[in-house]
PDB file of N, CA and C in Angstrom:
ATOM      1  N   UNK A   1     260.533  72.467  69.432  1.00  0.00           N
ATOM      2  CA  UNK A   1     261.511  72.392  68.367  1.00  0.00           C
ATOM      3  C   UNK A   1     262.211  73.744  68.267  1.00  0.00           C
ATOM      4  N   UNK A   2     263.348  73.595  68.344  1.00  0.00           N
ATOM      5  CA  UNK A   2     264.341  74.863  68.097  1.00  0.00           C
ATOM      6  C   UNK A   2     264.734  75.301  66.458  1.00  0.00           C
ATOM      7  N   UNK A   3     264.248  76.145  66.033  1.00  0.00           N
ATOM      8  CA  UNK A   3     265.024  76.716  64.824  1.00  0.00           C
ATOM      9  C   UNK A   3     265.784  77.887  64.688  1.00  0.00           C
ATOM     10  N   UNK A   4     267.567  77.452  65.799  1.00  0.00           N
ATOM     11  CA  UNK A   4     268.386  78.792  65.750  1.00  0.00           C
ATOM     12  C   UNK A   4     269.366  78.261  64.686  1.00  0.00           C
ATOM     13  N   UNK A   5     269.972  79.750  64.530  1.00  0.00           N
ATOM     14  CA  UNK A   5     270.729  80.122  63.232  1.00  0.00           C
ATOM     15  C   UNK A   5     272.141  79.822  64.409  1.00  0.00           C
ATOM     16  N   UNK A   6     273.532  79.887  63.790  1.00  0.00           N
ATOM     17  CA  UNK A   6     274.373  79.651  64.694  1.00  0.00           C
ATOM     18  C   UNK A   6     274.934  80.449  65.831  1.00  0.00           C
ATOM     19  N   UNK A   7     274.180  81.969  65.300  1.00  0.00           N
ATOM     20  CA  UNK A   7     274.395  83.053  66.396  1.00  0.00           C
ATOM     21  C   UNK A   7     273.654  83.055  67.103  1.00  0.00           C
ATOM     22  N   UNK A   8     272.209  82.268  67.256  1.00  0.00           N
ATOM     23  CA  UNK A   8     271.608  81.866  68.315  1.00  0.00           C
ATOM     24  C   UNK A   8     270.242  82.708  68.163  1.00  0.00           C
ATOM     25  N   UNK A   9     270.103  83.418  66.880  1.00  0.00           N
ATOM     26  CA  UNK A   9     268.658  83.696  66.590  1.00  0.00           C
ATOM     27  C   UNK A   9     268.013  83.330  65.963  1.00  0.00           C
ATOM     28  N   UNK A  10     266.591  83.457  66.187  1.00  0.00           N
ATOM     29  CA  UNK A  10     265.643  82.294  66.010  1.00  0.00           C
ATOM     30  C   UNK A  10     265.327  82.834  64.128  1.00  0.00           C
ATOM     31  N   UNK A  11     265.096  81.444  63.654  1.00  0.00           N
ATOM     32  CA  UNK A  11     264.877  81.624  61.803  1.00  0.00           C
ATOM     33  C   UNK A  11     263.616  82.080  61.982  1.00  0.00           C
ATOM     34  N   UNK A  12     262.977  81.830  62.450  1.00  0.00           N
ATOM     35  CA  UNK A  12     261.685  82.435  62.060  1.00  0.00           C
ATOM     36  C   UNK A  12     261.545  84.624  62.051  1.00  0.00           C
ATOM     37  N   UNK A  13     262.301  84.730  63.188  1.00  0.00           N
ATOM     38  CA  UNK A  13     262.576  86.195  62.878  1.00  0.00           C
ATOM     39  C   UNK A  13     263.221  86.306  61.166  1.00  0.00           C
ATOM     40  N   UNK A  14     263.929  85.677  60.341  1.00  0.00           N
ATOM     41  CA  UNK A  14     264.951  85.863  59.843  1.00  0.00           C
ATOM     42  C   UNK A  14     263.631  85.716  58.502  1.00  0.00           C
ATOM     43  N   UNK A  15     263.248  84.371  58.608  1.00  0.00           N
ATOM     44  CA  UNK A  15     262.109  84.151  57.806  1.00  0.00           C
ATOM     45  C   UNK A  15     260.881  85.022  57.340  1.00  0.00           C
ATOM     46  N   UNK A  16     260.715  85.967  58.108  1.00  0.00           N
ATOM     47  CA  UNK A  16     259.314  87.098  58.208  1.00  0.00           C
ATOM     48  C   UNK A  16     259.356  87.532  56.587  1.00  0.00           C
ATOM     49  N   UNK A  17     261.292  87.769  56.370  1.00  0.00           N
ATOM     50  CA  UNK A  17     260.865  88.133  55.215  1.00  0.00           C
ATOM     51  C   UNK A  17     260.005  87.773  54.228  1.00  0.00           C
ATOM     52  N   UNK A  18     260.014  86.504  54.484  1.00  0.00           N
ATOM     53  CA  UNK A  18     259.657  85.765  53.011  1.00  0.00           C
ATOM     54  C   UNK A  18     257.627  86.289  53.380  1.00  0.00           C
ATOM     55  N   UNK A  19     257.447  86.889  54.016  1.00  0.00           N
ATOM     56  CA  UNK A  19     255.717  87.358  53.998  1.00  0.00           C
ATOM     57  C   UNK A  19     255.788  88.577  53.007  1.00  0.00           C
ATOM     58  N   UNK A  20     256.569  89.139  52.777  1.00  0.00           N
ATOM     59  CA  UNK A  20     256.252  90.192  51.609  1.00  0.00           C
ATOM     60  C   UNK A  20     255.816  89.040  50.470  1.00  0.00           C
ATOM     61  N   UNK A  21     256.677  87.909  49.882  1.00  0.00           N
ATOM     62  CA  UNK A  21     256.455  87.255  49.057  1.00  0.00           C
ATOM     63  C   UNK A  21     254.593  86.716  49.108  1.00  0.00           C
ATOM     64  N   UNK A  22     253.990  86.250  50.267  1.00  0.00           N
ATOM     65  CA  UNK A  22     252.883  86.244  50.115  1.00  0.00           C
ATOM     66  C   UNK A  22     251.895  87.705  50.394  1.00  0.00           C
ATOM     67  N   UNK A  23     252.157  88.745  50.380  1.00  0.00           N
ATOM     68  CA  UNK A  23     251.385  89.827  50.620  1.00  0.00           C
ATOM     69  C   UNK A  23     251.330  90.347  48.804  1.00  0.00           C
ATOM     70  N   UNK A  24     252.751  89.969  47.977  1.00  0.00           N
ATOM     71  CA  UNK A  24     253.025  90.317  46.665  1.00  0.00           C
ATOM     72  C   UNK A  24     252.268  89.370  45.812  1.00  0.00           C
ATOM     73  N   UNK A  25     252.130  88.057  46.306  1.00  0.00           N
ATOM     74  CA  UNK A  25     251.123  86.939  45.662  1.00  0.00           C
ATOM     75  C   UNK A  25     250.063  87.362  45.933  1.00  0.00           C
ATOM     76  N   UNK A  26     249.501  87.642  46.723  1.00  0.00           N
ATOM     77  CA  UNK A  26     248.213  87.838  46.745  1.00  0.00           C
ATOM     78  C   UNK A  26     247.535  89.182  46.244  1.00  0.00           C
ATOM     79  N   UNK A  27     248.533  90.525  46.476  1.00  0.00           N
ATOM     80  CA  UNK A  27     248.023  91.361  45.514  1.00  0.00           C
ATOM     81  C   UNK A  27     247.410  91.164  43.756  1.00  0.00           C
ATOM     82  N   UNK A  28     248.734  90.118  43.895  1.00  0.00           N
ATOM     83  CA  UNK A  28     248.737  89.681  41.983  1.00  0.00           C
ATOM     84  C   UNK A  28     247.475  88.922  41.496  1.00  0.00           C
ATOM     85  N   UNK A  29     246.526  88.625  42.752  1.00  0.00           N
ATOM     86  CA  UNK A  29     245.520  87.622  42.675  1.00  0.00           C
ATOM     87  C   UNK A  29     244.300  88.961  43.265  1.00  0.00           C
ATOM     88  N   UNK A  30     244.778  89.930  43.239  1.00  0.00           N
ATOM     89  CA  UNK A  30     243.520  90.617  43.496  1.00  0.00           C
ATOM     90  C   UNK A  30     243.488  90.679  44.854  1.00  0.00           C
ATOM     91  N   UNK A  31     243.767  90.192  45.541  1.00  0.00           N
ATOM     92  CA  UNK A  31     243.237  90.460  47.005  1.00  0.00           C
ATOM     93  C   UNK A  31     244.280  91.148  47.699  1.00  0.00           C
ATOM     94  N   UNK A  32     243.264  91.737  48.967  1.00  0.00           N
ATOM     95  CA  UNK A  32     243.771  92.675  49.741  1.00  0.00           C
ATOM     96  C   UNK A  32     244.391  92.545  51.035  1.00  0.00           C
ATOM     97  N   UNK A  33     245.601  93.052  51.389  1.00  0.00           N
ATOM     98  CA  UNK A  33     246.292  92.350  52.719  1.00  0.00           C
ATOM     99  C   UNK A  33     247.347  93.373  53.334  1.00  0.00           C
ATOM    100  N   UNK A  34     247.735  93.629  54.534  1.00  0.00           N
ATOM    101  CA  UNK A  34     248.981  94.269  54.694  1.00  0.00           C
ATOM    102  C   UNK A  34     249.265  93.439  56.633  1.00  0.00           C
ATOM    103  N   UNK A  35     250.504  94.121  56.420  1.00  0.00           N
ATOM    104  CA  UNK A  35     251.135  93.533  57.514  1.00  0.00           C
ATOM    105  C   UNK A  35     250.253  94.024  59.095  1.00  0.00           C
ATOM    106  N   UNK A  36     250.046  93.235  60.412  1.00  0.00           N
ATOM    107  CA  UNK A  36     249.845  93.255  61.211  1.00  0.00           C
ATOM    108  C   UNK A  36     250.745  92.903  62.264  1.00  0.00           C
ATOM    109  N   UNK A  37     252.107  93.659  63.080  1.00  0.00           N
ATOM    110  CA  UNK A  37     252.556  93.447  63.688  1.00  0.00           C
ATOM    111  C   UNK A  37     252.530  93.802  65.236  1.00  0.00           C
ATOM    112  N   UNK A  38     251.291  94.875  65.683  1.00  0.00           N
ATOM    113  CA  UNK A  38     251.090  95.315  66.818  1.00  0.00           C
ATOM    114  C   UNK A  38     249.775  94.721  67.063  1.00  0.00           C
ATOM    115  N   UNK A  39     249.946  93.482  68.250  1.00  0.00           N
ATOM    116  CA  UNK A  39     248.374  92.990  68.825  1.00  0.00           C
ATOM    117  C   UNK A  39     249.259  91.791  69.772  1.00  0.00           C
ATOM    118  N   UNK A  40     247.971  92.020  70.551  1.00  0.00           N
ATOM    119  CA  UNK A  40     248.168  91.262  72.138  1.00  0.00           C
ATOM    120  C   UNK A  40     248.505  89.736  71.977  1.00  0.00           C
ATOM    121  N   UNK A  41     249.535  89.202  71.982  1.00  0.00           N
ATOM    122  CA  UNK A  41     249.937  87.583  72.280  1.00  0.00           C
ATOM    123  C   UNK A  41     248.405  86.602  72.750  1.00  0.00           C
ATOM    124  N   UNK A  42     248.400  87.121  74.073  1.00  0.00           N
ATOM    125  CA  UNK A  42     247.410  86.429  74.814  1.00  0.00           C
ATOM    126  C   UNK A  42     245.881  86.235  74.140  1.00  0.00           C
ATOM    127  N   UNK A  43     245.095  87.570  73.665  1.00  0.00           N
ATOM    128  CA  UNK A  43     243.712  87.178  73.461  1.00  0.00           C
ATOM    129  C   UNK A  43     244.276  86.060  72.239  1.00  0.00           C
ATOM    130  N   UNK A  44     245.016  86.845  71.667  1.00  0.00           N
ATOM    131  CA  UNK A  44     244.847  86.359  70.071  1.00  0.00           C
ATOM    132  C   UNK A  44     245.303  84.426  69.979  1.00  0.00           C
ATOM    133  N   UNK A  45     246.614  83.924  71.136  1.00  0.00           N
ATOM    134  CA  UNK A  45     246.706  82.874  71.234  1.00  0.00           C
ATOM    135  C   UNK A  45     245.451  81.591  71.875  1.00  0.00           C
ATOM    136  N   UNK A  46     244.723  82.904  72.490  1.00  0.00           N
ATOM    137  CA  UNK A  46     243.635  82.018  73.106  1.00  0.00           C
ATOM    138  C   UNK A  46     242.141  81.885  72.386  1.00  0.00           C
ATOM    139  N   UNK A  47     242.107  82.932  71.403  1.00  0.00           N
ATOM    140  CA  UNK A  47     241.334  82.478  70.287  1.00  0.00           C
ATOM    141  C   UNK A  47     241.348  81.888  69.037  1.00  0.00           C
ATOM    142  N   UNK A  48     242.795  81.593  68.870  1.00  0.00           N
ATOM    143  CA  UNK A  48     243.109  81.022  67.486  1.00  0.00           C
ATOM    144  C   UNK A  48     243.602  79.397  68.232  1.00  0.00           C
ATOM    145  N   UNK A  49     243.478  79.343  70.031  1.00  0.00           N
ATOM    146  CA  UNK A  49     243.805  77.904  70.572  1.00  0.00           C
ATOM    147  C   UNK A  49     245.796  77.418  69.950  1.00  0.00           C
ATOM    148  N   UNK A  50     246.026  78.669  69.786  1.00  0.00           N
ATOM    149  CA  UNK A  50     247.665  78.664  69.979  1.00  0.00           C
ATOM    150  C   UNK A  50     248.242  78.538  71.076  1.00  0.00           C
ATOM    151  N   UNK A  51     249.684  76.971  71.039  1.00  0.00           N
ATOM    152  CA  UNK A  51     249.831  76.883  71.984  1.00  0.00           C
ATOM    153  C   UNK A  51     250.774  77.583  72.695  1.00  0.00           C
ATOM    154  N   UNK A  52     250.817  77.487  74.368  1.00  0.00           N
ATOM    155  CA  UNK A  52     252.127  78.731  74.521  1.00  0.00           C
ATOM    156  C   UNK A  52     253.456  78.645  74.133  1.00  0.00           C
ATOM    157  N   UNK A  53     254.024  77.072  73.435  1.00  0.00           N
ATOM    158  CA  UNK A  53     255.252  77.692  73.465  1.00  0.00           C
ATOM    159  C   UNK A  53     255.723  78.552  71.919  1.00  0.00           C
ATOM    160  N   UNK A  54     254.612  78.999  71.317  1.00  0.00           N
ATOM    161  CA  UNK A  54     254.347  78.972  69.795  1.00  0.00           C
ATOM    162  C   UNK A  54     254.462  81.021  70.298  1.00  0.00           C
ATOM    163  N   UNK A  55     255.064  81.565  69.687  1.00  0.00           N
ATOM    164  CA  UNK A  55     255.302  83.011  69.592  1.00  0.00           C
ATOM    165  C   UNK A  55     254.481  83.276  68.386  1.00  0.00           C
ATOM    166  N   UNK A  56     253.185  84.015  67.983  1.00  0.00           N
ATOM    167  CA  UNK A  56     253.272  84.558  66.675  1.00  0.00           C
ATOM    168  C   UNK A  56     253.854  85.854  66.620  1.00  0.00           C
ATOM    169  N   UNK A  57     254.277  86.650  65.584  1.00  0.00           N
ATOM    170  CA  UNK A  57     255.367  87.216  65.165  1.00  0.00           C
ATOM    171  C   UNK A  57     254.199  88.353  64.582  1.00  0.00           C
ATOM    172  N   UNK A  58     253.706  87.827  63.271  1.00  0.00           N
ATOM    173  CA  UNK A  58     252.552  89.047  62.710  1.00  0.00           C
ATOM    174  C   UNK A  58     251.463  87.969  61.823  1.00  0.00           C
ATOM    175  N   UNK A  59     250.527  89.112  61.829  1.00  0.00           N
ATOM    176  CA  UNK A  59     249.358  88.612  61.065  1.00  0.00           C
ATOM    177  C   UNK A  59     249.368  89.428  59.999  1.00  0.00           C
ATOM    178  N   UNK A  60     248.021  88.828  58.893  1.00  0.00           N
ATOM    179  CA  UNK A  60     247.720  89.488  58.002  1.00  0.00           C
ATOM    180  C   UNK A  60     245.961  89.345  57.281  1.00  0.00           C
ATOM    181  N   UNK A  61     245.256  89.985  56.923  1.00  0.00           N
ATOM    182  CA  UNK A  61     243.987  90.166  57.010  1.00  0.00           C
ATOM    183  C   UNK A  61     244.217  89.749  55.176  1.00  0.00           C
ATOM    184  N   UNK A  62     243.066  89.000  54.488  1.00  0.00           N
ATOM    185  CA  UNK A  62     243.804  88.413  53.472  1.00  0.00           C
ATOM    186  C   UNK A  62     241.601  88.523  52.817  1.00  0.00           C
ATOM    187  N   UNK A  63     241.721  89.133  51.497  1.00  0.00           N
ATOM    188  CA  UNK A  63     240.764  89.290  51.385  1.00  0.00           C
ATOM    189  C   UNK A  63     240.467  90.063  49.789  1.00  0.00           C
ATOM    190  N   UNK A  64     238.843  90.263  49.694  1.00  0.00           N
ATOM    191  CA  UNK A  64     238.882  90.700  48.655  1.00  0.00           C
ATOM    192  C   UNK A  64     238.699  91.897  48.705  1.00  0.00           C
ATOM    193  N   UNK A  65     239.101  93.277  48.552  1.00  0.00           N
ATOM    194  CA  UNK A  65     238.706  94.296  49.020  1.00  0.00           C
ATOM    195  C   UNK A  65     237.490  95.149  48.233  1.00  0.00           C
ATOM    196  N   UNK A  66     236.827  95.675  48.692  1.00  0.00           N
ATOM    197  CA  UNK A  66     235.495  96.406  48.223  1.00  0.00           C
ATOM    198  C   UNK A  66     235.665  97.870  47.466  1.00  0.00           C
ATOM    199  N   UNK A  67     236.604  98.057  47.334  1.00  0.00           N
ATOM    200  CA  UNK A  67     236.794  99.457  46.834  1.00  0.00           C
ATOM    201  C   UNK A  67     238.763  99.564  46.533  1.00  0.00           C
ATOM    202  N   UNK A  68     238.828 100.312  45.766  1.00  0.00           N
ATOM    203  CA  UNK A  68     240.539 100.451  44.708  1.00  0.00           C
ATOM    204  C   UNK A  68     240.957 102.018  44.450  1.00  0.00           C
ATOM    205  N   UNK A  69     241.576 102.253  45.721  1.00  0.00           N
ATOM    206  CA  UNK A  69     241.656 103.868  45.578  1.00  0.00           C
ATOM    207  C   UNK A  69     243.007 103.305  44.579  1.00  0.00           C
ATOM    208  N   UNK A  70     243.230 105.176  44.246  1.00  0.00           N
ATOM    209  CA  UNK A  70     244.536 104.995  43.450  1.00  0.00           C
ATOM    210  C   UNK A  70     245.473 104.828  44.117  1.00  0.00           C
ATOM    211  N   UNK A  71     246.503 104.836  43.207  1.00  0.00           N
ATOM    212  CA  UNK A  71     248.157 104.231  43.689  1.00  0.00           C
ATOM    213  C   UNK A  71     248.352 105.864  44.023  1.00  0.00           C
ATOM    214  N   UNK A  72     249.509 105.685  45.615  1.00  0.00           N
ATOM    215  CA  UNK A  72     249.790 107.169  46.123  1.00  0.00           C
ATOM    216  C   UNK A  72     251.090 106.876  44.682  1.00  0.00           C
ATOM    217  N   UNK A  73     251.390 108.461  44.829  1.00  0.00           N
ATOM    218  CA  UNK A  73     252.736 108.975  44.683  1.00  0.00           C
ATOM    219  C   UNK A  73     254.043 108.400  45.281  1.00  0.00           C
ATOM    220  N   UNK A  74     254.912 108.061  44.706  1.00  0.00           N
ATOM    221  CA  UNK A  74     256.323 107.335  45.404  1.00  0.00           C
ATOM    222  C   UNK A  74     257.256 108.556  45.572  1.00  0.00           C
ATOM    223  N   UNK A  75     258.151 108.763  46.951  1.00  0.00           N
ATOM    224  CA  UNK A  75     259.058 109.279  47.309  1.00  0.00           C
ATOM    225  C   UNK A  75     260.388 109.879  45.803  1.00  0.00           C
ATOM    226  N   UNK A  76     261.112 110.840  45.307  1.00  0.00           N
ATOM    227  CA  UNK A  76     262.181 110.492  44.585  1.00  0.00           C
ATOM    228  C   UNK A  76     262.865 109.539  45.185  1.00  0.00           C
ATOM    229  N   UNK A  77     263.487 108.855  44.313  1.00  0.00           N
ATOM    230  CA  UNK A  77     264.908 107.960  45.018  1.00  0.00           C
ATOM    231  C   UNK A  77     265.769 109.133  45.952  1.00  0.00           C
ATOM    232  N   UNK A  78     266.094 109.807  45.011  1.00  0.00           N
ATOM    233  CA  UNK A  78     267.304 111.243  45.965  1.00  0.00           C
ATOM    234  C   UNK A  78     266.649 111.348  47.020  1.00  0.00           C
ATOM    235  N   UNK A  79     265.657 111.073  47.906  1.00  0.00           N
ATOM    236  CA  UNK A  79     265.513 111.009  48.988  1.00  0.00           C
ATOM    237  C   UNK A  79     265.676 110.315  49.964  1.00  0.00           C
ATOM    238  N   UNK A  80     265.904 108.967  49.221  1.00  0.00           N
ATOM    239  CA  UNK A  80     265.911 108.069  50.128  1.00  0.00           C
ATOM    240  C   UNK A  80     267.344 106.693  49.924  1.00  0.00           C
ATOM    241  N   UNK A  81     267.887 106.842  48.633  1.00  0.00           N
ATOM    242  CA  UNK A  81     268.386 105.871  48.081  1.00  0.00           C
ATOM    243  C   UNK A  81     269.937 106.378  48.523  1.00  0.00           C
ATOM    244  N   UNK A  82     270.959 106.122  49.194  1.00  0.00           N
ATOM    245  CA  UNK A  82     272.372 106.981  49.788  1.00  0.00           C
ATOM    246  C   UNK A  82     273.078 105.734  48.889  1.00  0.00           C
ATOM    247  N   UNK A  83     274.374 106.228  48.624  1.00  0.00           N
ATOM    248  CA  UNK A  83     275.900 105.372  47.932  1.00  0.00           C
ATOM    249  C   UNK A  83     276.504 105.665  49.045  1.00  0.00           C
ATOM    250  N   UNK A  84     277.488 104.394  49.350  1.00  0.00           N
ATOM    251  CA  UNK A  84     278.597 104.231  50.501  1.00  0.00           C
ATOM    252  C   UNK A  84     278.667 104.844  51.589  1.00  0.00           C
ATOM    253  N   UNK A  85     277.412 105.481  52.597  1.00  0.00           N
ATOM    254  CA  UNK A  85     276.894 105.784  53.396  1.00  0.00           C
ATOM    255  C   UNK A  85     275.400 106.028  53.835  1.00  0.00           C
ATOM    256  N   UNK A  86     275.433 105.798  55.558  1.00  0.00           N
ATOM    257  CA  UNK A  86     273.958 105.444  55.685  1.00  0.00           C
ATOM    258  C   UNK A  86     273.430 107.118  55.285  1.00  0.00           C
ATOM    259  N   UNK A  87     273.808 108.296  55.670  1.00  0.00           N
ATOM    260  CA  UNK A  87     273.033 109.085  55.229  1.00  0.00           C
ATOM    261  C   UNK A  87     273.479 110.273  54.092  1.00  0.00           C
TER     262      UNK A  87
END
């Protein structure tokens, strides 16, 4: 099954976003999770019995965590936030 957009890229790239939405649900529920986007196609399709024409994209480790350090420090905005140019 094909799911391209009309420029010919695939929705599911386009879709990833919507995983913050479950990484943000599940914080709100207590549990612990962050993004996994660097790991091998192959072991991981052949232990989860994924088939080949199926790409996964990223994982995420979804859990209760054992320990609650504090919240870091956030960046100022003036560092990072630009008006009508990228820098």
């Amino acid at each position: 099954m094909s799911w391209k957009r009309k420029d010919g890229r695939n929705y599911q790239d386009v879709d990833l976003a919507a995983f913050d939405h479950l990484v943000l649900a599940a914080t709100a529920e207590g549990l612990g999770t962050c993004w996994i986007g660097a790991f091998e196609q192959g072991p991981l399709k052949e232990t989860l019995g994924i088939p080949e024409e199926i790409e996964p994209i990223l994982l995420t480790p979804l859990g209760y965590p054992d320990e609650a350090p504090p919240a870091r420090g956030r960046k100022p905005g003036k560092e990072f936030i630009h008006w009508n140019t990228w820098k």
